[in-house]
N, C-alpha and C. Protein backbone atom coordinates (compact mmCIF):
# COMPACT_ATOMS: atom_id res chain seq x y z
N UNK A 1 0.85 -1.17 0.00
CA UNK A 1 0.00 0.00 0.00
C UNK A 1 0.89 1.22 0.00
N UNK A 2 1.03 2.40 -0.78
CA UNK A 2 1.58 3.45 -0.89
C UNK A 2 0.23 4.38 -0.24
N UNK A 3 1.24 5.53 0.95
CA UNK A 3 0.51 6.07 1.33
C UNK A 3 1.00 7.43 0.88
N UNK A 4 -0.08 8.18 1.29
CA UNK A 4 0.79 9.93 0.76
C UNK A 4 1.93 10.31 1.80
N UNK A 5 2.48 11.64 0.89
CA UNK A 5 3.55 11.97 1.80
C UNK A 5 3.07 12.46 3.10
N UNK A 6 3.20 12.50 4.28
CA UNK A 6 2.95 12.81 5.22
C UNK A 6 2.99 14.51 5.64
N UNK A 7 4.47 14.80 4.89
CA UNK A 7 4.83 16.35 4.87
C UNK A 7 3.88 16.83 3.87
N UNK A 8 2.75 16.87 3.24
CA UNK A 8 1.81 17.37 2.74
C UNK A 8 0.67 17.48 3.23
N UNK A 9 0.29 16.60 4.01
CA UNK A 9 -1.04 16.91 4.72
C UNK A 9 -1.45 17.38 5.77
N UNK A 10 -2.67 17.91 6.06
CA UNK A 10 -2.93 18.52 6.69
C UNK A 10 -2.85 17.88 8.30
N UNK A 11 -2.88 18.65 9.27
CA UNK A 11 -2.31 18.05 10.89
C UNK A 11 -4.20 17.56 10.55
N UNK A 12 -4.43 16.34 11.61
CA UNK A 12 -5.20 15.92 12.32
C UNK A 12 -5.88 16.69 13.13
N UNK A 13 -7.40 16.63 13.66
CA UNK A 13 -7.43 17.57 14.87
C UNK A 13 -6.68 16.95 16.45
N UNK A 14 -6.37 15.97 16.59
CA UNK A 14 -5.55 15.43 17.55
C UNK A 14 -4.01 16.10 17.64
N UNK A 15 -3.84 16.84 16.39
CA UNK A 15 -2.43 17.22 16.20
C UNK A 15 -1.69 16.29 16.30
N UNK A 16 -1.93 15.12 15.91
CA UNK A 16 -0.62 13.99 15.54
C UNK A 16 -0.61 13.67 14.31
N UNK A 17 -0.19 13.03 13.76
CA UNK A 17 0.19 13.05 12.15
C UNK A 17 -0.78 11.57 11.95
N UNK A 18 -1.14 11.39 10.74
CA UNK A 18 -2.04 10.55 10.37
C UNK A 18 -1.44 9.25 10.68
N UNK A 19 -1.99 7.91 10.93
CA UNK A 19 -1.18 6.67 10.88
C UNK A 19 -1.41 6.30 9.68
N UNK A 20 -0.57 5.84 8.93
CA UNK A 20 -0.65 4.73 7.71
C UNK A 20 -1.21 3.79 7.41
N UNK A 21 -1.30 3.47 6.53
CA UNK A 21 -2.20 1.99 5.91
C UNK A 21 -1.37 0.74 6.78
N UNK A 22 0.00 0.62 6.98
CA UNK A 22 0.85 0.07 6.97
C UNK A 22 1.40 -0.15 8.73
N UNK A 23 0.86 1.10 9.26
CA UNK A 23 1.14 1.25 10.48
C UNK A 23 -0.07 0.55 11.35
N UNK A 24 -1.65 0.82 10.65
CA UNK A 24 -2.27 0.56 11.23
C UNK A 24 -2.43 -1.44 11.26
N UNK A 25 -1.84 -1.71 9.89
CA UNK A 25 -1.49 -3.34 9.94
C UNK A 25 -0.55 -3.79 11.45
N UNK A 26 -0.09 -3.20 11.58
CA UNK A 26 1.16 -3.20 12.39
C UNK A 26 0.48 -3.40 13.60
N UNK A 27 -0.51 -2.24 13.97
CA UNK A 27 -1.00 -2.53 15.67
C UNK A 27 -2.02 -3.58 15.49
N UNK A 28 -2.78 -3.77 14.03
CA UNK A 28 -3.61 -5.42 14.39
C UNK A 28 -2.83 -6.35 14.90
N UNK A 29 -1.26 -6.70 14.09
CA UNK A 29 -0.38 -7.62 14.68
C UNK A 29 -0.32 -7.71 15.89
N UNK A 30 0.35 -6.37 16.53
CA UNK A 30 0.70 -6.39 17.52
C UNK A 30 -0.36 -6.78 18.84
N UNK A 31 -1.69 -6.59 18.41
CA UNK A 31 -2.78 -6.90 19.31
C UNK A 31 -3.14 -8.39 19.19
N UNK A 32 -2.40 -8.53 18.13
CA UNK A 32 -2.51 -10.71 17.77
C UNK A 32 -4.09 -10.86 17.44
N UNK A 33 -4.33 -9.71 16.51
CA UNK A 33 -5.57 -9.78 15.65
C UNK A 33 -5.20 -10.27 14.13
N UNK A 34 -5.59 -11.30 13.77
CA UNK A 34 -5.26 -11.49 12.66
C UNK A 34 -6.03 -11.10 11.37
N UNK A 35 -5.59 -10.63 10.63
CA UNK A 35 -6.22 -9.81 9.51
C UNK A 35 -5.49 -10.33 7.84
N UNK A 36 -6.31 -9.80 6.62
CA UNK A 36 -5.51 -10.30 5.88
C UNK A 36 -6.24 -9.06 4.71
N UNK A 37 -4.99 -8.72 4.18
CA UNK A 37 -5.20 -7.53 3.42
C UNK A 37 -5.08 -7.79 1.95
N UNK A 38 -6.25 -7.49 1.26
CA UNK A 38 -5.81 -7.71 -0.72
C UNK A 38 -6.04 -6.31 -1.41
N UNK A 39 -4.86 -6.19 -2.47
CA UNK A 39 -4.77 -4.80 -2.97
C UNK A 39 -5.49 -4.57 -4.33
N UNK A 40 -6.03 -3.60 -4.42
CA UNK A 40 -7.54 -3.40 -5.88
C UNK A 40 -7.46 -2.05 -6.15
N UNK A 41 -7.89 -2.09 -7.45
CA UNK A 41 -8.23 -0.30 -7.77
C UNK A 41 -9.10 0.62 -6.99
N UNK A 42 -8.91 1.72 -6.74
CA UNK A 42 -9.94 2.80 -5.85
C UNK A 42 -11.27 1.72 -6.19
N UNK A 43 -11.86 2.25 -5.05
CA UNK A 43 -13.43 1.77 -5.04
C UNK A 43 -14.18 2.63 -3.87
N UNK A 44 -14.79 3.93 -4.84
CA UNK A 44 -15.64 4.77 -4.04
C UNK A 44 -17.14 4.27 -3.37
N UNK A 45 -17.69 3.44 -3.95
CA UNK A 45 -18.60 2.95 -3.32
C UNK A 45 -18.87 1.83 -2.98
N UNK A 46 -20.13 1.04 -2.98
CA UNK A 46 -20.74 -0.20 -2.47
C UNK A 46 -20.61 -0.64 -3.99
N UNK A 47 -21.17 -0.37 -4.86
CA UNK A 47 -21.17 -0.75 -5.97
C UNK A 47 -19.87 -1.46 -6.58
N UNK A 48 -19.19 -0.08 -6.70
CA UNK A 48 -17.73 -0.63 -7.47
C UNK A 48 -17.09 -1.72 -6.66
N UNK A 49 -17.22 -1.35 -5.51
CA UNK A 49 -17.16 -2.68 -4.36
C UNK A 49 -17.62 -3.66 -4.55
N UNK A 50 -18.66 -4.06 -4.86
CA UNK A 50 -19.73 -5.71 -5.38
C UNK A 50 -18.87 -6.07 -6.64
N UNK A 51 -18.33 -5.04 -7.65
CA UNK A 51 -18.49 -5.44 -9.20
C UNK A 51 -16.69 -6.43 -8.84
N UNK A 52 -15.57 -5.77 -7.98
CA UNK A 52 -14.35 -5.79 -7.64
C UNK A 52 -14.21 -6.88 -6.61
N UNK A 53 -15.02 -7.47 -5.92
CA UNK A 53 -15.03 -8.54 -5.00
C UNK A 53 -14.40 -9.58 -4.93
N UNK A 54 -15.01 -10.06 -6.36
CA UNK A 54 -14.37 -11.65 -6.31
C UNK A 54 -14.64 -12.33 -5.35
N UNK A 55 -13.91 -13.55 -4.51
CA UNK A 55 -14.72 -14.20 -3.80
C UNK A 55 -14.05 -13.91 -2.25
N UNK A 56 -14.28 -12.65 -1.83
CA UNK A 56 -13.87 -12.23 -0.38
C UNK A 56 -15.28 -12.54 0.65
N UNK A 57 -15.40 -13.71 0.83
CA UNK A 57 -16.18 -14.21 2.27
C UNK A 57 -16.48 -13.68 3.20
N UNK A 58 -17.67 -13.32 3.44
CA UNK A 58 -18.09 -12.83 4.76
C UNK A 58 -18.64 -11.34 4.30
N UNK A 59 -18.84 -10.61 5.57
CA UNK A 59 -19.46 -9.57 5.78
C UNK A 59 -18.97 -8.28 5.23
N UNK A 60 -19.64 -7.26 4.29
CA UNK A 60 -18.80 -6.01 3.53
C UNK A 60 -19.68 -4.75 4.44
N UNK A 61 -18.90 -3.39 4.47
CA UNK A 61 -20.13 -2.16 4.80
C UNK A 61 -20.45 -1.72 4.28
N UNK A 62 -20.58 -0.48 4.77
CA UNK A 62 -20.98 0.79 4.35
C UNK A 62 -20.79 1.93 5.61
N UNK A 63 -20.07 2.79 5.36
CA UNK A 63 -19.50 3.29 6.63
C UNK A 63 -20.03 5.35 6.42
N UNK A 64 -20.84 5.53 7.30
CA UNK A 64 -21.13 6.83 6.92
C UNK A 64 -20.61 8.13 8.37
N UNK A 65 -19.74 8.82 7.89
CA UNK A 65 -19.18 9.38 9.03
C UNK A 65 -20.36 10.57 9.18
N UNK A 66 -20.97 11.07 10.26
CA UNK A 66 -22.57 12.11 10.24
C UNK A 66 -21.76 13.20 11.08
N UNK A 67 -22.26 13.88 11.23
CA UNK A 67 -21.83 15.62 11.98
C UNK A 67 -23.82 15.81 12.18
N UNK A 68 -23.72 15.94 13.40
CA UNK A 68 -25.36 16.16 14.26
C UNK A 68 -25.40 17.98 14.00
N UNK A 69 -26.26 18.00 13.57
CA UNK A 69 -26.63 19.80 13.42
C UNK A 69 -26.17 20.50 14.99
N UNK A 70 -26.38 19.60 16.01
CA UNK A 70 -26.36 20.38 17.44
C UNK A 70 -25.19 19.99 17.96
N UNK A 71 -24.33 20.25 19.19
CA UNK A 71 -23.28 20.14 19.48
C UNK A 71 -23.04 18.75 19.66
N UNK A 72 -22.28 18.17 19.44
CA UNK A 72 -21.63 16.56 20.44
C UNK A 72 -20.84 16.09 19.32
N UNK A 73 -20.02 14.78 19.10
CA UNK A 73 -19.55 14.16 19.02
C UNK A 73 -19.85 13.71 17.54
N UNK A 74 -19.05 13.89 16.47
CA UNK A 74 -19.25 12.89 15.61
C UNK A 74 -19.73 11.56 15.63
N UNK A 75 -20.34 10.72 14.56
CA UNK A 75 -21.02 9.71 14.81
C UNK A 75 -20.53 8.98 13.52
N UNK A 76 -19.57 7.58 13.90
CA UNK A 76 -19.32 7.16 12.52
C UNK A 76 -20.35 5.47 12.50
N UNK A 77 -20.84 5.13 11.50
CA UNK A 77 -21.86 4.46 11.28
C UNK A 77 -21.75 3.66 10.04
N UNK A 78 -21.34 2.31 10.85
CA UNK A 78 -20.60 1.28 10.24
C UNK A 78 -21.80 0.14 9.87
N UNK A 79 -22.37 0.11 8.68
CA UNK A 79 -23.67 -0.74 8.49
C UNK A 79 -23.32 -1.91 7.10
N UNK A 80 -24.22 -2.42 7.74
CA UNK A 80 -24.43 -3.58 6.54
C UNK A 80 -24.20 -2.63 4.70
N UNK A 81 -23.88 -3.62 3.78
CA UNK A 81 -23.63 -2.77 2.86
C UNK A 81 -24.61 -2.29 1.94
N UNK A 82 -25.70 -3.58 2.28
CA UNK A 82 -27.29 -3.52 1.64
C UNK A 82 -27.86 -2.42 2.15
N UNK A 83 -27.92 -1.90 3.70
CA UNK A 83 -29.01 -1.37 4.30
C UNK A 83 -28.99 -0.27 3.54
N UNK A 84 -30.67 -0.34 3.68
CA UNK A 84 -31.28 1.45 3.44
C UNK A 84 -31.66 1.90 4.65
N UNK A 85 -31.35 3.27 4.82
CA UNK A 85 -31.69 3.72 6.16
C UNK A 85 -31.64 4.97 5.97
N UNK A 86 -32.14 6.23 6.57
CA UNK A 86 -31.95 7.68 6.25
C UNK A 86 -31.11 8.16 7.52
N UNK A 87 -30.14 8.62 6.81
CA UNK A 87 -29.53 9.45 8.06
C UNK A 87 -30.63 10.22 9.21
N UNK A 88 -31.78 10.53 9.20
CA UNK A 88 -32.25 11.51 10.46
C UNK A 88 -32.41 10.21 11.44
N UNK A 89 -33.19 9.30 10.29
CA UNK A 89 -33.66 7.62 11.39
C UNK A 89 -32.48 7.26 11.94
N UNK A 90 -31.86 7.19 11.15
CA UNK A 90 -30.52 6.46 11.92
C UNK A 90 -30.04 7.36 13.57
N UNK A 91 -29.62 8.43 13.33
CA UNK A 91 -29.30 9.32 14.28
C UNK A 91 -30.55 9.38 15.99
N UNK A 92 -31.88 9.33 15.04
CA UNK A 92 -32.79 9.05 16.06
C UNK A 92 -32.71 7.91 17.16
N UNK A 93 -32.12 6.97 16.33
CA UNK A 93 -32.18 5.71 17.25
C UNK A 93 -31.11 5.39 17.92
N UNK A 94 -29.94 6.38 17.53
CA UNK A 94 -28.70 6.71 18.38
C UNK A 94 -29.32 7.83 19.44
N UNK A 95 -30.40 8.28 19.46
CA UNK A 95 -30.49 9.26 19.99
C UNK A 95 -29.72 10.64 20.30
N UNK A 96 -29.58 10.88 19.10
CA UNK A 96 -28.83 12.19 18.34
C UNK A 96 -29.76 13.10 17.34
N UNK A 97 -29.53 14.64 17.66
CA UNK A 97 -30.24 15.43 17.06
C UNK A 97 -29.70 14.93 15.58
N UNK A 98 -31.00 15.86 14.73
CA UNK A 98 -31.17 15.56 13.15
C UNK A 98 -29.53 15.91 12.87
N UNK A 99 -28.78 15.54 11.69
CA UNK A 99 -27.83 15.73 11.44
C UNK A 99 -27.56 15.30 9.72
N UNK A 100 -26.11 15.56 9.08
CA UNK A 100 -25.80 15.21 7.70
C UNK A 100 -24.53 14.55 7.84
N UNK A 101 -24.14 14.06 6.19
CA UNK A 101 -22.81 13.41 5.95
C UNK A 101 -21.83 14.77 6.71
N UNK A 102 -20.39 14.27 7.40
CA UNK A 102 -19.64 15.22 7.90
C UNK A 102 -19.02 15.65 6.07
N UNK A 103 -18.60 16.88 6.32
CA UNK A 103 -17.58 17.55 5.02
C UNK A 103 -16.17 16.28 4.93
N UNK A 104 -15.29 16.45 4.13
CA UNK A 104 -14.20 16.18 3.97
C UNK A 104 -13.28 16.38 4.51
N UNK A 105 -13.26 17.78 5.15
CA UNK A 105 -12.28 18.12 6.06
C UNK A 105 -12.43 17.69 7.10
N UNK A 106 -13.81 17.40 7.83
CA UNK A 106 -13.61 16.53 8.92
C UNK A 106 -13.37 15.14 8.76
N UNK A 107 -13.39 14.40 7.69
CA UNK A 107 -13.17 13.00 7.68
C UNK A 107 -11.86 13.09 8.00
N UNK A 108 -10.97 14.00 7.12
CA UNK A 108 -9.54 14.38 7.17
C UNK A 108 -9.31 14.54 8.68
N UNK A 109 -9.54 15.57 9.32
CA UNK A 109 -9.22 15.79 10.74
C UNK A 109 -9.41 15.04 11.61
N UNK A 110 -10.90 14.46 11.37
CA UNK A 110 -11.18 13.93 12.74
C UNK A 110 -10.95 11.81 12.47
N UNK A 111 -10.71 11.51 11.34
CA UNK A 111 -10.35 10.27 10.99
C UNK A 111 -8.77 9.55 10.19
N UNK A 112 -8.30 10.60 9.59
CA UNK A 112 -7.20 10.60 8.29
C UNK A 112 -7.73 9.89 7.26
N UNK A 113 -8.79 9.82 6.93
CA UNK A 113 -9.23 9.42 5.97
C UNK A 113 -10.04 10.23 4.38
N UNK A 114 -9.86 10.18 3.65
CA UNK A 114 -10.30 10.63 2.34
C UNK A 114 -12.23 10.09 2.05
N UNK A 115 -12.52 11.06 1.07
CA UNK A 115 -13.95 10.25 0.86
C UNK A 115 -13.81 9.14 0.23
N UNK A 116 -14.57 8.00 0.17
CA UNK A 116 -14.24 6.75 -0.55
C UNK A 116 -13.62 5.72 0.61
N UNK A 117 -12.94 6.48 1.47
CA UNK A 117 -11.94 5.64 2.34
C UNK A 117 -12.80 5.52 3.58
N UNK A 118 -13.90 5.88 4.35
CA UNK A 118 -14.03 5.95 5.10
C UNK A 118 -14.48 4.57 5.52
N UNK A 119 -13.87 4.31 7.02
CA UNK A 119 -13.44 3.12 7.54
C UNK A 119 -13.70 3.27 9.44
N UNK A 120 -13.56 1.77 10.24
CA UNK A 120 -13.86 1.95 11.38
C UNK A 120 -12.77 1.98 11.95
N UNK A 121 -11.49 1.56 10.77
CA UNK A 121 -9.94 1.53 11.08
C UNK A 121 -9.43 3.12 11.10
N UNK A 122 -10.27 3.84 10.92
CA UNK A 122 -9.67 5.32 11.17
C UNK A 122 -10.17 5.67 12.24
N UNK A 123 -10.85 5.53 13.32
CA UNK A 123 -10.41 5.30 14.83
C UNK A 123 -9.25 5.72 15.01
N UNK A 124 -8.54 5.06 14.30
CA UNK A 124 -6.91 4.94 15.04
C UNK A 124 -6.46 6.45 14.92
N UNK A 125 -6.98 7.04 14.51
CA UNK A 125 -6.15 8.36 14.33
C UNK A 125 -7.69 9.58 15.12
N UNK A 126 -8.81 9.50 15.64
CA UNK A 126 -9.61 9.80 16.35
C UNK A 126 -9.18 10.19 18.28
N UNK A 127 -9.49 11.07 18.82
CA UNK A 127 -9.26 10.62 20.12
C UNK A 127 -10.56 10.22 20.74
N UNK A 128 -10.35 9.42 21.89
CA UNK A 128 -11.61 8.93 22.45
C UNK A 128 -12.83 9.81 22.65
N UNK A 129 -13.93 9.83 22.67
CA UNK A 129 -14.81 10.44 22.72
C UNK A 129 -15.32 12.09 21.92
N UNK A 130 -14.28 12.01 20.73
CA UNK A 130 -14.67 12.94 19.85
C UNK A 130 -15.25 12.38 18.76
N UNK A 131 -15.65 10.75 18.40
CA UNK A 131 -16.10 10.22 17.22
C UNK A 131 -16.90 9.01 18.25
N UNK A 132 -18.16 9.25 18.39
CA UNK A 132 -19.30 7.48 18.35
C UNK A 132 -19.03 6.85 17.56
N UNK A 133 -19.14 5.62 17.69
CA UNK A 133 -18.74 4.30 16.91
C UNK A 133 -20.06 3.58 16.96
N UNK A 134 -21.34 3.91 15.85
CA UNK A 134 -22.28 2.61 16.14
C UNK A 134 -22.23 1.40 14.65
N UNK A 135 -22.16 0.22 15.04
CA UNK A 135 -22.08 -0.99 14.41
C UNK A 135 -22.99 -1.98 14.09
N UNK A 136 -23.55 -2.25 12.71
CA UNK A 136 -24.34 -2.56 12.83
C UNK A 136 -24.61 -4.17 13.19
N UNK A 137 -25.65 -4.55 13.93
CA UNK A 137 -25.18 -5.88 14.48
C UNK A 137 -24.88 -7.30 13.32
N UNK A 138 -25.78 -6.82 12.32
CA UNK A 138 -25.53 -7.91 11.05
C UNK A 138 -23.86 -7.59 10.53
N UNK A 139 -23.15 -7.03 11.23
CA UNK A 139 -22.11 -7.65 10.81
C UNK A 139 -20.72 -7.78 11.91
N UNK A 140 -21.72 -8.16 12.90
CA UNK A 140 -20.94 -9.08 14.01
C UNK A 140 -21.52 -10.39 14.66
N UNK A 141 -22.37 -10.73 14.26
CA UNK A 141 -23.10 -12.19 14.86
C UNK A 141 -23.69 -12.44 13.17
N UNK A 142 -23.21 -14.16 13.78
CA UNK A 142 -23.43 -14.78 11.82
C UNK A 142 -22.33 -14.94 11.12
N UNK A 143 -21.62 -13.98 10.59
CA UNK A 143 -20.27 -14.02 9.81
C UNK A 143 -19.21 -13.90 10.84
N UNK A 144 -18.11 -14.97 9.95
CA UNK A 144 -16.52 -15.16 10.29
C UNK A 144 -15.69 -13.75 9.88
N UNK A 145 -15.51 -13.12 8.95
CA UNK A 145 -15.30 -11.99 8.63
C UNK A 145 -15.73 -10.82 7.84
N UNK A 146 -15.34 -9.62 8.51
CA UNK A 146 -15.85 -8.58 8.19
C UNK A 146 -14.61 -7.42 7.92
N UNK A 147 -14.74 -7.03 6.24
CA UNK A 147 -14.27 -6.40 5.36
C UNK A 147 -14.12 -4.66 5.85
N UNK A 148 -13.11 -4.03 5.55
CA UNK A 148 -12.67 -2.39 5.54
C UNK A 148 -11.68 -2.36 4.92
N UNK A 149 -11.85 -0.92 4.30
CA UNK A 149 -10.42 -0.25 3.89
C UNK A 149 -9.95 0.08 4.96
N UNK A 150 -8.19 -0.13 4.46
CA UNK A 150 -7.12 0.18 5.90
C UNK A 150 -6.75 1.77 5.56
N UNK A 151 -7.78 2.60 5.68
CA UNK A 151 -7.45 4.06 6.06
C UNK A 151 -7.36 4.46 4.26
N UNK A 152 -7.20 3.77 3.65
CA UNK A 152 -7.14 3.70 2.13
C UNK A 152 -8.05 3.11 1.25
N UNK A 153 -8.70 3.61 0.08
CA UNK A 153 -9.68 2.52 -0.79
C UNK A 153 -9.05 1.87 -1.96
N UNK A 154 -7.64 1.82 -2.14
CA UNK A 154 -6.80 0.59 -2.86
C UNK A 154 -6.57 -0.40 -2.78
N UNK A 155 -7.49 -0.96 -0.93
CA UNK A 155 -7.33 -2.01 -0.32
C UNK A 155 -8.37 -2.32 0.93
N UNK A 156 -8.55 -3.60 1.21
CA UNK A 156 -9.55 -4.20 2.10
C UNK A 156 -8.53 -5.38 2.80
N UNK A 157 -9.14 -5.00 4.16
CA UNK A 157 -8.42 -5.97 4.86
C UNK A 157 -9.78 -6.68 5.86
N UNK A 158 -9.42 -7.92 6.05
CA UNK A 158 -10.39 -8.90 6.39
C UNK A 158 -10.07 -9.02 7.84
N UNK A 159 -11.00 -9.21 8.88
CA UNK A 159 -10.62 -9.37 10.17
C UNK A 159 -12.23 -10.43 10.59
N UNK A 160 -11.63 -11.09 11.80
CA UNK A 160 -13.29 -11.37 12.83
C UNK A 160 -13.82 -10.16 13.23
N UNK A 161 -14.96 -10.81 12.83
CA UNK A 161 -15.56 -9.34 14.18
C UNK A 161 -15.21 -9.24 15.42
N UNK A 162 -14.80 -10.23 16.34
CA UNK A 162 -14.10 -9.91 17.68
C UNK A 162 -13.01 -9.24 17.54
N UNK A 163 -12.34 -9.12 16.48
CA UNK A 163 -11.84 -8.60 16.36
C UNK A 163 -11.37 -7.39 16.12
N UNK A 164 -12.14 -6.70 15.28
CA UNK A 164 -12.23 -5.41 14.64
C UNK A 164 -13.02 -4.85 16.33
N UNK A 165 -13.48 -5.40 17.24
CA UNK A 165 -14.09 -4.64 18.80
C UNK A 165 -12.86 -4.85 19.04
N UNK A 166 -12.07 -5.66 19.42
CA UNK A 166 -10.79 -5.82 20.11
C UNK A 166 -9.97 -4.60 19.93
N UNK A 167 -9.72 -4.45 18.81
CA UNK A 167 -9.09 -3.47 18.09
C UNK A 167 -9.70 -2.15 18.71
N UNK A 168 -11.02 -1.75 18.31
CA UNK A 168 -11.67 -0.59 18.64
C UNK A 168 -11.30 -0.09 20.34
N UNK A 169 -11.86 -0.74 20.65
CA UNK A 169 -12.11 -1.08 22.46
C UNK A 169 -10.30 -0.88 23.18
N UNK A 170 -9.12 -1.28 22.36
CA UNK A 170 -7.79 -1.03 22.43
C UNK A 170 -7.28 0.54 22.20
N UNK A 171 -7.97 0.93 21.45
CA UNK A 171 -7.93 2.89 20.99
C UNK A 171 -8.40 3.07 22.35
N UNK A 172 -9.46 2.98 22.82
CA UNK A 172 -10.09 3.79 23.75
C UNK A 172 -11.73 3.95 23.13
N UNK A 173 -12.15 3.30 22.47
CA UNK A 173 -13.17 3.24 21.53
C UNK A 173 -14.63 2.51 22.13
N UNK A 174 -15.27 2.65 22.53
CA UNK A 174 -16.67 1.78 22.42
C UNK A 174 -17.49 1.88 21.87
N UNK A 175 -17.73 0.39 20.69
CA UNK A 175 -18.55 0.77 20.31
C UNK A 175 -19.85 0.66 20.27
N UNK A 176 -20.69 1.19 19.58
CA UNK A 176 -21.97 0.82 19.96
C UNK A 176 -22.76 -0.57 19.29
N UNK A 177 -23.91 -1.16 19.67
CA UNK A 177 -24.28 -2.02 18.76
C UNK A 177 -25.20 -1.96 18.45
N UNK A 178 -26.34 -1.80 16.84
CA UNK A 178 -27.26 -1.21 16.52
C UNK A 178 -27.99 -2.10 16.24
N UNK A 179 -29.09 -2.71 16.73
CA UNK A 179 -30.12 -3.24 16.28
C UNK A 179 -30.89 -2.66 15.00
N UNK A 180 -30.83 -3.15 14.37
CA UNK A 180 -31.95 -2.80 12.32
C UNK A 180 -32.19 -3.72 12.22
N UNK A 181 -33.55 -3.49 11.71
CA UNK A 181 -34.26 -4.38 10.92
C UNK A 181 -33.45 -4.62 9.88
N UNK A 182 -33.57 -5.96 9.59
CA UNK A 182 -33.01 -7.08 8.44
C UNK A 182 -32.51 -6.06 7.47
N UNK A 183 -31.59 -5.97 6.51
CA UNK A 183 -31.15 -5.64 5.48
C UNK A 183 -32.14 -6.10 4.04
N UNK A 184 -31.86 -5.10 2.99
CA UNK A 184 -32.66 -5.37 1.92
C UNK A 184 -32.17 -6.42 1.44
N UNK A 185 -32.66 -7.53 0.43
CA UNK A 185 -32.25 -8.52 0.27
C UNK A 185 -31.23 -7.85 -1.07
N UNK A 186 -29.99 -8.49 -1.63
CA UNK A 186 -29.23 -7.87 -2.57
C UNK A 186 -30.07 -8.52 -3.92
N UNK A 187 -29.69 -7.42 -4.61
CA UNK A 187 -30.54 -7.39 -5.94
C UNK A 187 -30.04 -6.82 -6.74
């Protein structure tokens, strides 16, 4: 994975410098999470995602980072890749005022991540309690693994779901777990 130069981008709001695609492999190791990473052309959405698959097993998302119109905490919202859901519903049942997709610059600041890239692995560059983490439960009970880009969309890395909490819950992270109704069936 080639990441950008570091001396070009912008500081984090944590004021630490972004972690890498490469770095963040590094602390799955080190947490003796095992993961397994395959490298692909950009893939901005769910779509180009389905068409680029091939036969990667298990559970894929859809990850929507929200900014609440009223004060608190970013809300990043890690769902099945089928679901339909409207951002106000969603937020409601987090019990969070009405809210929208965050801008770019906050994905940048408050995740190191780009649009296209957004991931639950950019945590790692978040401090505790400036980003909610809710998850949706269809893709932690049922499936062996569950799919993200590592801070990058040139690549997907495969983990358990105990894992990818292990991981979270190791930042300083909790996350949440979202009960939804069933996902649309894929079509």
């Amino acid at each position: 994975m080639q990441s950008e130069d570091p001396s070009l981008l912008p500081p984090l709001a944590s004021g630490a410098p972004a972690e890498t695609p490469e770095g963040l492999l590094a602390r799955l190791a080190a947490l003796g999470i095992a993961a397994e990473t395959v490298h692909h052309p950009p893939l901005h959405t769910v779509a180009e995602s389905k068409s680029l698959r091939g036969s990667l097993p298990g559970a894929h998302a859809k990850n929507l980072f929200l900014r609440p119109r009223e004060a608190g905490p970013f809300i990043l919202a890690v769902l099945e890749e089928d679901r339909r859901l409207s951002i106000n519903a969603l937020l409601r049942q987090l019990g969070a005022p009405r809210g929208q997709l965050a801008p770019p610059e906050a994905l940048w600041a408050e995740l190191g991540v780009r649009p296209g890239s957004v991931t639950p692995f950019g945590l790692v560059n978040a401090r505790p309690g400036r980003v909610r983490v809710a998850i949706d439960r269809a893709l932690l009970e049922g499936v062996e693994r569950v799919h993200f880009h590592p801070l990058v969309n040139t690549a997907t890395t495969a983990l358990a779901p105990d894992g990818l909490l292990r991981f979270l819950r190791a930042l300083g992270h909790a996350p949440e777990v979202l009960d939804l109704p069933p996902p649309a069936p894929a079509g």
